[in-house]
C-alpha atoms as a PDB file:
ATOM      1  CA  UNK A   1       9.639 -45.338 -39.431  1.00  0.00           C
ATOM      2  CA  UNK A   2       9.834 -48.850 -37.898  1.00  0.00           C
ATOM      3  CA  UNK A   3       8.553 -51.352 -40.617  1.00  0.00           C
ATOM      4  CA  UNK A   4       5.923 -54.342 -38.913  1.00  0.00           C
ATOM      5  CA  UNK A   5       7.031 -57.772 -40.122  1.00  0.00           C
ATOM      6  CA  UNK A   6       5.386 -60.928 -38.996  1.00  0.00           C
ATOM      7  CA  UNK A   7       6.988 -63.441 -41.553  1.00  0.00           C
ATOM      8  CA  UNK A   8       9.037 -65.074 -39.466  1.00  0.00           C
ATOM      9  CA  UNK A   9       6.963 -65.109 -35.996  1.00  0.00           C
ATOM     10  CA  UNK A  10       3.964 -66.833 -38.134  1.00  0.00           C
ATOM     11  CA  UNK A  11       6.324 -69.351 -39.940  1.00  0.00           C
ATOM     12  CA  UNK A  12       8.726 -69.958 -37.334  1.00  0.00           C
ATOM     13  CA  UNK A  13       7.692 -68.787 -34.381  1.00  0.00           C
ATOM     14  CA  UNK A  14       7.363 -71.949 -32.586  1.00  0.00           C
ATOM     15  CA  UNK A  15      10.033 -74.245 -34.370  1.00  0.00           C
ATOM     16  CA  UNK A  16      12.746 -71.371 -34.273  1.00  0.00           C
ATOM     17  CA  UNK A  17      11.539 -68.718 -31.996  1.00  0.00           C
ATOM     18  CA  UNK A  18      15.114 -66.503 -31.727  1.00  0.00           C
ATOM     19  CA  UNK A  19      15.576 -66.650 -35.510  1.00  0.00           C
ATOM     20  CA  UNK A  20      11.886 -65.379 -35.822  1.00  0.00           C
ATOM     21  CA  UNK A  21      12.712 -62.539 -33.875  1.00  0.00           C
ATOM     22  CA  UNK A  22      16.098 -61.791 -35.319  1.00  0.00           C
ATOM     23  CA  UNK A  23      14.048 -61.901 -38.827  1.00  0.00           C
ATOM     24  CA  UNK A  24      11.060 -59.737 -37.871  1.00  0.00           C
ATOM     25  CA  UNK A  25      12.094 -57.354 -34.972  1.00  0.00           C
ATOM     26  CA  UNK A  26      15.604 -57.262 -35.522  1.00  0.00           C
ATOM     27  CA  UNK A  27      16.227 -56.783 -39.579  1.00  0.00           C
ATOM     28  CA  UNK A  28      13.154 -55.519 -40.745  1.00  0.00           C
ATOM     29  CA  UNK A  29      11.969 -53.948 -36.934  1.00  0.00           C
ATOM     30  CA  UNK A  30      15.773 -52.026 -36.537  1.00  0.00           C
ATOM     31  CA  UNK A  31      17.984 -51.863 -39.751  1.00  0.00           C
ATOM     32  CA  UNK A  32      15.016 -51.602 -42.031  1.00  0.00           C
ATOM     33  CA  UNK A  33      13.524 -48.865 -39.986  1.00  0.00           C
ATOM     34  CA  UNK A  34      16.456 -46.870 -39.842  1.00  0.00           C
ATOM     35  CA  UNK A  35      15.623 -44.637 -43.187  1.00  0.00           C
ATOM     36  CA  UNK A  36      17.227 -41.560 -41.168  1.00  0.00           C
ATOM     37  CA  UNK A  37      20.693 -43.553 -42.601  1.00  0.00           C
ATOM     38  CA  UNK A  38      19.132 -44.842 -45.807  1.00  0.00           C
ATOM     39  CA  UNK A  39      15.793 -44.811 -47.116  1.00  0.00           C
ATOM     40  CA  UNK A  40      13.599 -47.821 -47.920  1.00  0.00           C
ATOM     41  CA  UNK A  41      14.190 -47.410 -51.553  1.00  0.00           C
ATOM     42  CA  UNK A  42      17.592 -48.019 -51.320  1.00  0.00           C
ATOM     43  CA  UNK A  43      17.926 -50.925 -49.321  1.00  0.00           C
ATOM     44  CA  UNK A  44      15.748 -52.124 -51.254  1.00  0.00           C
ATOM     45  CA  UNK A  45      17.789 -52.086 -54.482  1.00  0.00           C
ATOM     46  CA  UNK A  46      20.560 -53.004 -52.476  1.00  0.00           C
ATOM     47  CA  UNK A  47      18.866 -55.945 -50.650  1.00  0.00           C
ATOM     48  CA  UNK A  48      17.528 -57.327 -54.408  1.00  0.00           C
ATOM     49  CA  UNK A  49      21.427 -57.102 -56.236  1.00  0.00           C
ATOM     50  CA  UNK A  50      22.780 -58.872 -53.112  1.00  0.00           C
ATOM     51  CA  UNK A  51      20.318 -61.649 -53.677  1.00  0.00           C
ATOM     52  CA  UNK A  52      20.433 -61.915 -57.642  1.00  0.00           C
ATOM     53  CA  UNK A  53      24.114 -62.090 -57.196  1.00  0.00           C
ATOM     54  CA  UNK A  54      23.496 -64.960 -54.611  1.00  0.00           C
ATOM     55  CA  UNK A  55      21.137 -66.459 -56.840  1.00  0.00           C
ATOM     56  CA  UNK A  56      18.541 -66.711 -54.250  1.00  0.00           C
ATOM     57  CA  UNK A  57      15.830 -66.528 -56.548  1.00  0.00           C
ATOM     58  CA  UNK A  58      12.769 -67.394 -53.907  1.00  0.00           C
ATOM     59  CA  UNK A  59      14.086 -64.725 -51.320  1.00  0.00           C
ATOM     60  CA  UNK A  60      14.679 -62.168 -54.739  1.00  0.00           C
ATOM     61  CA  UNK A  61      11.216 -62.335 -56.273  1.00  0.00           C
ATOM     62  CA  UNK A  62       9.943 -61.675 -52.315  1.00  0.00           C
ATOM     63  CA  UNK A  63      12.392 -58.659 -51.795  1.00  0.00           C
ATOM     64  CA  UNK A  64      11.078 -57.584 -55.797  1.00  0.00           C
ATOM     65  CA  UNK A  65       7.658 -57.299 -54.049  1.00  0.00           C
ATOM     66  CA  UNK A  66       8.386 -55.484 -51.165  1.00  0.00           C
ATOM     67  CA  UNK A  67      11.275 -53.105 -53.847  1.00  0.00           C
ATOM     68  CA  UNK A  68       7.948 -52.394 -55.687  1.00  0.00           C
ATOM     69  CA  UNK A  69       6.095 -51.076 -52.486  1.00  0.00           C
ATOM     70  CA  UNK A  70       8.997 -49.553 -51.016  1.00  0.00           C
ATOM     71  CA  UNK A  71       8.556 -46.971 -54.484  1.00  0.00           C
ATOM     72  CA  UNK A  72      11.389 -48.739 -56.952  1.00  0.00           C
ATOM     73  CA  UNK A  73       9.882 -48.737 -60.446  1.00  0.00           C
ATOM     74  CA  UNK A  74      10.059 -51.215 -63.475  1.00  0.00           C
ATOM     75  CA  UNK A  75      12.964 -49.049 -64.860  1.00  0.00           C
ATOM     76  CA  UNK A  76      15.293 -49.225 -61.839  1.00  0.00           C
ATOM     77  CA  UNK A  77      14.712 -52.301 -61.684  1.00  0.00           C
ATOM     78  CA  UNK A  78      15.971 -53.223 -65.331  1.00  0.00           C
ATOM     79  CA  UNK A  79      18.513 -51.279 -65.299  1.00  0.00           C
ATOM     80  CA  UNK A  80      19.619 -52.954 -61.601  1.00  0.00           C
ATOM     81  CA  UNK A  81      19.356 -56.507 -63.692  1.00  0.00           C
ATOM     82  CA  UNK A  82      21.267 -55.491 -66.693  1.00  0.00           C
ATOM     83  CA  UNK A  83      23.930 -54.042 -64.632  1.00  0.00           C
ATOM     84  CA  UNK A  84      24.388 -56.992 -62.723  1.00  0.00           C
ATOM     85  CA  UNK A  85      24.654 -59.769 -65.503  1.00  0.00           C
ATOM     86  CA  UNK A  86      27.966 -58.216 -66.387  1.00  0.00           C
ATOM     87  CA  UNK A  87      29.361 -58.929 -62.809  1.00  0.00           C
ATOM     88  CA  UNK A  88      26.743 -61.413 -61.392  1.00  0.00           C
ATOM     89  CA  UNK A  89      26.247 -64.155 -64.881  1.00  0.00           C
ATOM     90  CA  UNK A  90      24.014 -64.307 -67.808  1.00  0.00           C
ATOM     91  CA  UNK A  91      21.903 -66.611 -66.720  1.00  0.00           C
ATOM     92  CA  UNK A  92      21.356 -64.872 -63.017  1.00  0.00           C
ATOM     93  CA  UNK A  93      19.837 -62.129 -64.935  1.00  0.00           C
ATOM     94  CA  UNK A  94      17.892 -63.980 -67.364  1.00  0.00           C
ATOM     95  CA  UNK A  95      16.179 -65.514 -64.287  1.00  0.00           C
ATOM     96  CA  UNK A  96      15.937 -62.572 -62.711  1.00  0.00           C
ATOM     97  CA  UNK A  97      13.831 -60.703 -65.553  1.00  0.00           C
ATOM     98  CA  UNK A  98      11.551 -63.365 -65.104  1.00  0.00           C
ATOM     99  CA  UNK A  99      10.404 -62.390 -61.777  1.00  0.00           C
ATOM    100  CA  UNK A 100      11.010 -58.533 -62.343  1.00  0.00           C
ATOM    101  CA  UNK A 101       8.410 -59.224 -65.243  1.00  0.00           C
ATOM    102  CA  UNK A 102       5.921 -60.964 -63.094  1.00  0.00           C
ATOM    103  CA  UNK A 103       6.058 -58.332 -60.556  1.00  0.00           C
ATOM    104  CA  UNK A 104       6.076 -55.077 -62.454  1.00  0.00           C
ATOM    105  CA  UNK A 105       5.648 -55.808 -65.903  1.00  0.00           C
ATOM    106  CA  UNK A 106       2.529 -53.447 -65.449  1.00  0.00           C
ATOM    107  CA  UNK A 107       4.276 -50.883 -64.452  1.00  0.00           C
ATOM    108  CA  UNK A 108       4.885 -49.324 -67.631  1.00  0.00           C
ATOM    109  CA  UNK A 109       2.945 -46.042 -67.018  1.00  0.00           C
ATOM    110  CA  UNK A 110       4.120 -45.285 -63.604  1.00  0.00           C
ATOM    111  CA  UNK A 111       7.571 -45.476 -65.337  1.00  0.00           C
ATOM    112  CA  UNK A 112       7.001 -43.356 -68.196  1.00  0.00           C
ATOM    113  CA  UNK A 113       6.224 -40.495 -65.142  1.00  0.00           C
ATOM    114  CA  UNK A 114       8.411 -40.941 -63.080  1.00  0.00           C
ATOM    115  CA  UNK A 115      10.912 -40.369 -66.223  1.00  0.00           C
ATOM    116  CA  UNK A 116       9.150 -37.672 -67.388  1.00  0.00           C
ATOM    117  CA  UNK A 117       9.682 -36.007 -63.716  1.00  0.00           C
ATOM    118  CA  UNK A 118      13.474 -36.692 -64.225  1.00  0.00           C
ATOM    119  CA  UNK A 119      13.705 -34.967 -67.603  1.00  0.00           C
ATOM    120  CA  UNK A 120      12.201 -31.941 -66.533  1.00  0.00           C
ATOM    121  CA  UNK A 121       9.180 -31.951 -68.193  1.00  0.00           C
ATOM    122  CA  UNK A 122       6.976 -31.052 -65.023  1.00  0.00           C
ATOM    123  CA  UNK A 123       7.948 -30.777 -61.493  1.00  0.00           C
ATOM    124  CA  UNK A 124       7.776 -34.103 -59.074  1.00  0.00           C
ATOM    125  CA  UNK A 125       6.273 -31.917 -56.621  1.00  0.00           C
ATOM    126  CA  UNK A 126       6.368 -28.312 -54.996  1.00  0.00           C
ATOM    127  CA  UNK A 127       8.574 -29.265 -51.973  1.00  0.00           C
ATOM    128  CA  UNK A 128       8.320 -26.005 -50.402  1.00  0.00           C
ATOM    129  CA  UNK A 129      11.311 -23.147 -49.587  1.00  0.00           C
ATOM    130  CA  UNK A 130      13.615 -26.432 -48.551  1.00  0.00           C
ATOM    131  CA  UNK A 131      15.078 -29.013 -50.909  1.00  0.00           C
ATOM    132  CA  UNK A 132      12.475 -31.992 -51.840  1.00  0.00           C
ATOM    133  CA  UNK A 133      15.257 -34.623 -50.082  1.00  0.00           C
ATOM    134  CA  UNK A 134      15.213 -37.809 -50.122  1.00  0.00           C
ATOM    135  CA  UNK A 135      12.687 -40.748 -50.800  1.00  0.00           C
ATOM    136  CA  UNK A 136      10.807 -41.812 -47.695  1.00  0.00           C
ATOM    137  CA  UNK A 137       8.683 -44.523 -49.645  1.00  0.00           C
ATOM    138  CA  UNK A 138       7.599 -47.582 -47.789  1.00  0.00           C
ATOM    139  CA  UNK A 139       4.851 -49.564 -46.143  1.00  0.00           C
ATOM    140  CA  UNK A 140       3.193 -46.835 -44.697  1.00  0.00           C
ATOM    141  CA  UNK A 141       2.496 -44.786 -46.977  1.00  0.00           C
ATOM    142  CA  UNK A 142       0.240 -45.326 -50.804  1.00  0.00           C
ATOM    143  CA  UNK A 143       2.627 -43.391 -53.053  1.00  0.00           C
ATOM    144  CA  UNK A 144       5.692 -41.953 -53.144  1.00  0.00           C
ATOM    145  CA  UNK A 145       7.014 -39.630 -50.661  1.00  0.00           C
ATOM    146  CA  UNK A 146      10.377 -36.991 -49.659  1.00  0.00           C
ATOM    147  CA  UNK A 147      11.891 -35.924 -46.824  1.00  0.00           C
ATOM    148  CA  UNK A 148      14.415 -33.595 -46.000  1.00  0.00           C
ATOM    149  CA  UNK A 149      15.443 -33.446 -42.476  1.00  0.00           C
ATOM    150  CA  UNK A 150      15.759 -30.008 -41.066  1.00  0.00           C
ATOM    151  CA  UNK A 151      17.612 -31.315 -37.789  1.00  0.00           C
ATOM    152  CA  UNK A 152      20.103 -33.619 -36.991  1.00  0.00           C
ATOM    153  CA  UNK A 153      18.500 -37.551 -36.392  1.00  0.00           C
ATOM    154  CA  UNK A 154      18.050 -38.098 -32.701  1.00  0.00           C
ATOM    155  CA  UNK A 155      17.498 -34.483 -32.019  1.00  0.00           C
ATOM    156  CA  UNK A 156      14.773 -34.173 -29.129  1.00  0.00           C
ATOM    157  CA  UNK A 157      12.949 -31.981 -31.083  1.00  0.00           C
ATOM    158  CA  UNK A 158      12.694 -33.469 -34.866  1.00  0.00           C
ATOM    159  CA  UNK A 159      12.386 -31.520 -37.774  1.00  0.00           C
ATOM    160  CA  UNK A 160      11.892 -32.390 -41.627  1.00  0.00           C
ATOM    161  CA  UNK A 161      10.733 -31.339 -44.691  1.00  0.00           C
ATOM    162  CA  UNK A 162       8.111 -34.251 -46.342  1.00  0.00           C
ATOM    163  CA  UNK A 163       6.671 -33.826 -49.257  1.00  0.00           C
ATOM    164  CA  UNK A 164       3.854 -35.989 -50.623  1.00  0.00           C
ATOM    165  CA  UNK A 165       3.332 -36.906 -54.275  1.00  0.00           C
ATOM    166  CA  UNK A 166      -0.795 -36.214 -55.486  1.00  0.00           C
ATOM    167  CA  UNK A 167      -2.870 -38.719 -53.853  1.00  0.00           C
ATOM    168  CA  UNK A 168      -0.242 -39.701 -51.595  1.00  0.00           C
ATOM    169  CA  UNK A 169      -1.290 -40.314 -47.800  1.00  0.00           C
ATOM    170  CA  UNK A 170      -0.016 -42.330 -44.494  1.00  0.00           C
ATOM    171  CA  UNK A 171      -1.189 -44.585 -42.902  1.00  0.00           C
ATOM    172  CA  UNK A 172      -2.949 -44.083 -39.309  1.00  0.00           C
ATOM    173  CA  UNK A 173      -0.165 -43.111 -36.771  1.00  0.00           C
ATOM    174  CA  UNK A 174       0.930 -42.077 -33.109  1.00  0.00           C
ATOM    175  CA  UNK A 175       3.156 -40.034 -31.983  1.00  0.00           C
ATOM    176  CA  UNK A 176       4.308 -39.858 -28.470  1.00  0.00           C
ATOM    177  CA  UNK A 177       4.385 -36.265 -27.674  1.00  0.00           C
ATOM    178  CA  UNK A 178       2.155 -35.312 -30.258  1.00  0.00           C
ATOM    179  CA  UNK A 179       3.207 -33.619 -34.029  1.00  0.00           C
ATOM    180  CA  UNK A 180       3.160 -29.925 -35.459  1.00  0.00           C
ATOM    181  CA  UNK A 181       2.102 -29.862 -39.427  1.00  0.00           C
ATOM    182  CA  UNK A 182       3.720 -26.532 -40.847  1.00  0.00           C
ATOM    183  CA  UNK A 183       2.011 -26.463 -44.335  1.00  0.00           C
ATOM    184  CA  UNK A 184       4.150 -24.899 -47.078  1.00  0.00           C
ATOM    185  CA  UNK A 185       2.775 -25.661 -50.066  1.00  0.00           C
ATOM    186  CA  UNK A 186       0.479 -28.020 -52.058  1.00  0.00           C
ATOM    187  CA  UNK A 187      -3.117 -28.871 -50.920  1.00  0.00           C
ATOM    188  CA  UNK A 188      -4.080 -32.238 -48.543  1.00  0.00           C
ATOM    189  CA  UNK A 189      -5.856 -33.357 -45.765  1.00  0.00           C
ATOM    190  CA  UNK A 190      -5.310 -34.526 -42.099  1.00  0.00           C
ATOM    191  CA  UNK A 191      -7.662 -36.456 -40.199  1.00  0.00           C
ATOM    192  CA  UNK A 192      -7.613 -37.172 -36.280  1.00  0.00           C
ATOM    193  CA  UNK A 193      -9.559 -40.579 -35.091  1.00  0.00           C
ATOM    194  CA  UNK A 194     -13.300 -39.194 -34.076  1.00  0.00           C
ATOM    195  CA  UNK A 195     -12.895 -35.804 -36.071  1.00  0.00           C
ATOM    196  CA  UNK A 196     -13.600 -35.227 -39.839  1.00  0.00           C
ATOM    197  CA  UNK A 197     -10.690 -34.616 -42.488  1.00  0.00           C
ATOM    198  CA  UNK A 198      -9.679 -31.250 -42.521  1.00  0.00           C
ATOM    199  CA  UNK A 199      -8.005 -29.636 -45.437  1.00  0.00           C
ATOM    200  CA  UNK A 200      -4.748 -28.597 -45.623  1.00  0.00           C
ATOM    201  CA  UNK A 201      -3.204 -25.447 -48.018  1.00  0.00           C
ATOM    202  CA  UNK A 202      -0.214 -23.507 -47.486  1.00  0.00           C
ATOM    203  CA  UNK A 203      -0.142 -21.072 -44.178  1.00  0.00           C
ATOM    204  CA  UNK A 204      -2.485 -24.079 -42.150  1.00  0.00           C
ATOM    205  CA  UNK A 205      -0.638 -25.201 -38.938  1.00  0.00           C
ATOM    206  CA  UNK A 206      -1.718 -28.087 -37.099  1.00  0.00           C
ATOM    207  CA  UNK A 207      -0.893 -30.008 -34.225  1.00  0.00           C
ATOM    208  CA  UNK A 208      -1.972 -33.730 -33.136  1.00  0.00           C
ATOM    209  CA  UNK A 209      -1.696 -34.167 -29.289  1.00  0.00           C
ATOM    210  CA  UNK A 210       0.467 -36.913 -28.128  1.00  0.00           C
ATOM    211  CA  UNK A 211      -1.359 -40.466 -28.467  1.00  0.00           C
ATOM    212  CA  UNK A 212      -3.972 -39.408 -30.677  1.00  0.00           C
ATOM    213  CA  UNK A 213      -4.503 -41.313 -34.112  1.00  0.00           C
ATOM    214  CA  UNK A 214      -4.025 -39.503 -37.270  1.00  0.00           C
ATOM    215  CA  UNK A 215      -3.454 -39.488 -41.181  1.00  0.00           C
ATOM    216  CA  UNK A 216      -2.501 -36.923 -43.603  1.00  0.00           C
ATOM    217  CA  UNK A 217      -0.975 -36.665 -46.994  1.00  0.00           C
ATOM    218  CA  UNK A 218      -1.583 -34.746 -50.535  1.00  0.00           C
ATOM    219  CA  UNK A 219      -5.053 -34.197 -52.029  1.00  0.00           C
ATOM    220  CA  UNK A 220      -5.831 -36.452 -55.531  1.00  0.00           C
ATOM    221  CA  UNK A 221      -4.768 -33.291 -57.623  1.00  0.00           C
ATOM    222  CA  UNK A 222      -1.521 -31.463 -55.477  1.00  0.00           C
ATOM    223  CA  UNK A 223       1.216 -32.529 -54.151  1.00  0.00           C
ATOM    224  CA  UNK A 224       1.435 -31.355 -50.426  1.00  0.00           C
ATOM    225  CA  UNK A 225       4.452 -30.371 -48.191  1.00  0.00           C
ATOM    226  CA  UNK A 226       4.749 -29.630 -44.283  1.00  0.00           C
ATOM    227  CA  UNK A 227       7.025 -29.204 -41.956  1.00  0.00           C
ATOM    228  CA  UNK A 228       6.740 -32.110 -39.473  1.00  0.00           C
ATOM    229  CA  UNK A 229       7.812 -31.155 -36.201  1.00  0.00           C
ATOM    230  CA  UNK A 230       7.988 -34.437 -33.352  1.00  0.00           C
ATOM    231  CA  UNK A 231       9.242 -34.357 -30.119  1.00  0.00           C
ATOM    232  CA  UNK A 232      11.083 -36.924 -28.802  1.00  0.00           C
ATOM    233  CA  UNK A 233      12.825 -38.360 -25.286  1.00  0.00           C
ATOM    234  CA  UNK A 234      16.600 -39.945 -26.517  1.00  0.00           C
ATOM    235  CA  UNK A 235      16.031 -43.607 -27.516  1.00  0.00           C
ATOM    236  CA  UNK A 236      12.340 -43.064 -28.188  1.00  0.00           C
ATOM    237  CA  UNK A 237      10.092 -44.191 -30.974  1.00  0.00           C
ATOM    238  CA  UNK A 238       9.097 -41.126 -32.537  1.00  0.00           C
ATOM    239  CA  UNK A 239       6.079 -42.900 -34.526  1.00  0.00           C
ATOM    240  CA  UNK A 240       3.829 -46.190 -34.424  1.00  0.00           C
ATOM    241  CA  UNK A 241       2.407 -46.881 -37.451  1.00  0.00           C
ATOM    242  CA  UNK A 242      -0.889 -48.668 -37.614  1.00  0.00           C
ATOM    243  CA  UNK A 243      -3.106 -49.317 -40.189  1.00  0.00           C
ATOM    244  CA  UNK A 244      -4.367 -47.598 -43.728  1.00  0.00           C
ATOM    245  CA  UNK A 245      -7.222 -44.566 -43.515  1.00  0.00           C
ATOM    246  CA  UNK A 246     -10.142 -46.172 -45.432  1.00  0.00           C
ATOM    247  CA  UNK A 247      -9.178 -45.634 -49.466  1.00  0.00           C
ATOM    248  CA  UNK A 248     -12.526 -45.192 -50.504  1.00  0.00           C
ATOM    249  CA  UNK A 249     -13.431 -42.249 -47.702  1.00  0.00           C
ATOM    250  CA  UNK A 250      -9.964 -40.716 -48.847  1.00  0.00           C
ATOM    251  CA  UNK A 251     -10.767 -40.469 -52.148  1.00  0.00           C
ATOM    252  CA  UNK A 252     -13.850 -38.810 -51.577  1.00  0.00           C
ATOM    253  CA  UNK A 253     -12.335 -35.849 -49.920  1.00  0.00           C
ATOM    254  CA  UNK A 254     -10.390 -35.075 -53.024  1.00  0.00           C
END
């Protein structure tokens, strides 16, 4: 999913226009985007020890922010920082609480569930007759998300098991041959631009046409999980992402 940074264009788009691009299409529009090789998630934990071990605390509390959105919790994150003062300094880490603190020292609950997932004590989600795979959070969508690809990446014909935590959706989004929804299990909705939300529950199939404007994602009490399947010419975007469904209208549905 490509990720739609402007950082660079709006700060240095006129002083340093080819480092602006480098920065915004280039390492957040191309490596960033490539979760197909690693998710979001990760290079985001990856991307934060790299810069605590730097020392780069300005660029480290901005990557904390974007960690946090990209689904890394309060826990990783202290456990990322403790590892690293044994290898990266004392003092690196000390400074580096400070920032985890100010970004997700609030986090506590979110924590305490996502631990209680990894104990066992209830299921993260029904994922369906496939394995729930890997993280797939990021920008675009409002929780936390799986996929498990069901195809090989660049296939012309893409296939992959997502998986959507409760209350969970995407944002708006094209696709350029259109997208087949294979619900498996869980309950959500899906919503094409100029129709009303339409519920989905396992058995539903759906299919977007090709440059229409949709959403979907899990209902406020189920998880939900489809089968996505998106065509594709070699070398072609499969997705552009756009903006968020209105929260408050999405929370109404349920």
């Amino acid at each position: 999913m490509a990720i739609k940074q402007t950082a660079g264009h709006d700060q240095l788009g006129e002083f340093a226009p080819l480092f602006a691009h480098l920065n915004d299409d280039v390492l957040f529009g191309e490596v960033w985007s490539r979760e197909r090789r690693m998710s979001a998630h990760d290079r985001s934990l990856i991307t934060c020890a790299g810069l605590l071990s730097m020392g780069l605390f300005p660029q480290l509390e901005s990557h904390m922010g974007i960690a946090k959105r990209n689904g890394v919790t309060r826990n990783e994150m202290v456990e990322l920082i403790t590892h690293l003062s044994f290898y990266a300094g004392w003092p690196k880490a000390w400074s580096a609480f400070g920032l985890a603190k100010k970004i997700f020292g609030g986090d506590a609950g979110a924590d305490a569930t996502a631990e209680a997932d990894a104990s066992g004590a209830r299921p993260v989600a029904d994922h369906g007759p496939y394995p729930l795979g890997e993280p797939a959070d990021g920008p675009n969508f409002t929780g936390h998300a799986w996929v498990h690809y069901l195809t090989e990446p660049g296939a012309e014909c893409g296939a992959g098991n997502v998986t959507f935590e409760p209350g969970c959706v995407n944002s708006w989004h094209t696709h350029p041959h259109g997208q087949l929804l294979l619900v498996t299990a869980g309950r959500g909705w899906e919503q094409e631009e100029g129709h009303a939300a339409r519920e989905l529950k396992p058995g539903d199939v759906v299919f977007c046409p090709a440059g229409v404007k949709h959403w979907h994602g899990a209902s406020r009490g189920s998880s939900l999980t489809h089968v996505a399947v998106t065509p594709a010419q070699p070398g072609e975007e499969v997705v552009t992402w756009l903006d968020f469904p209105d929260a408050e209208e999405v929370a109404r549905l349920g």
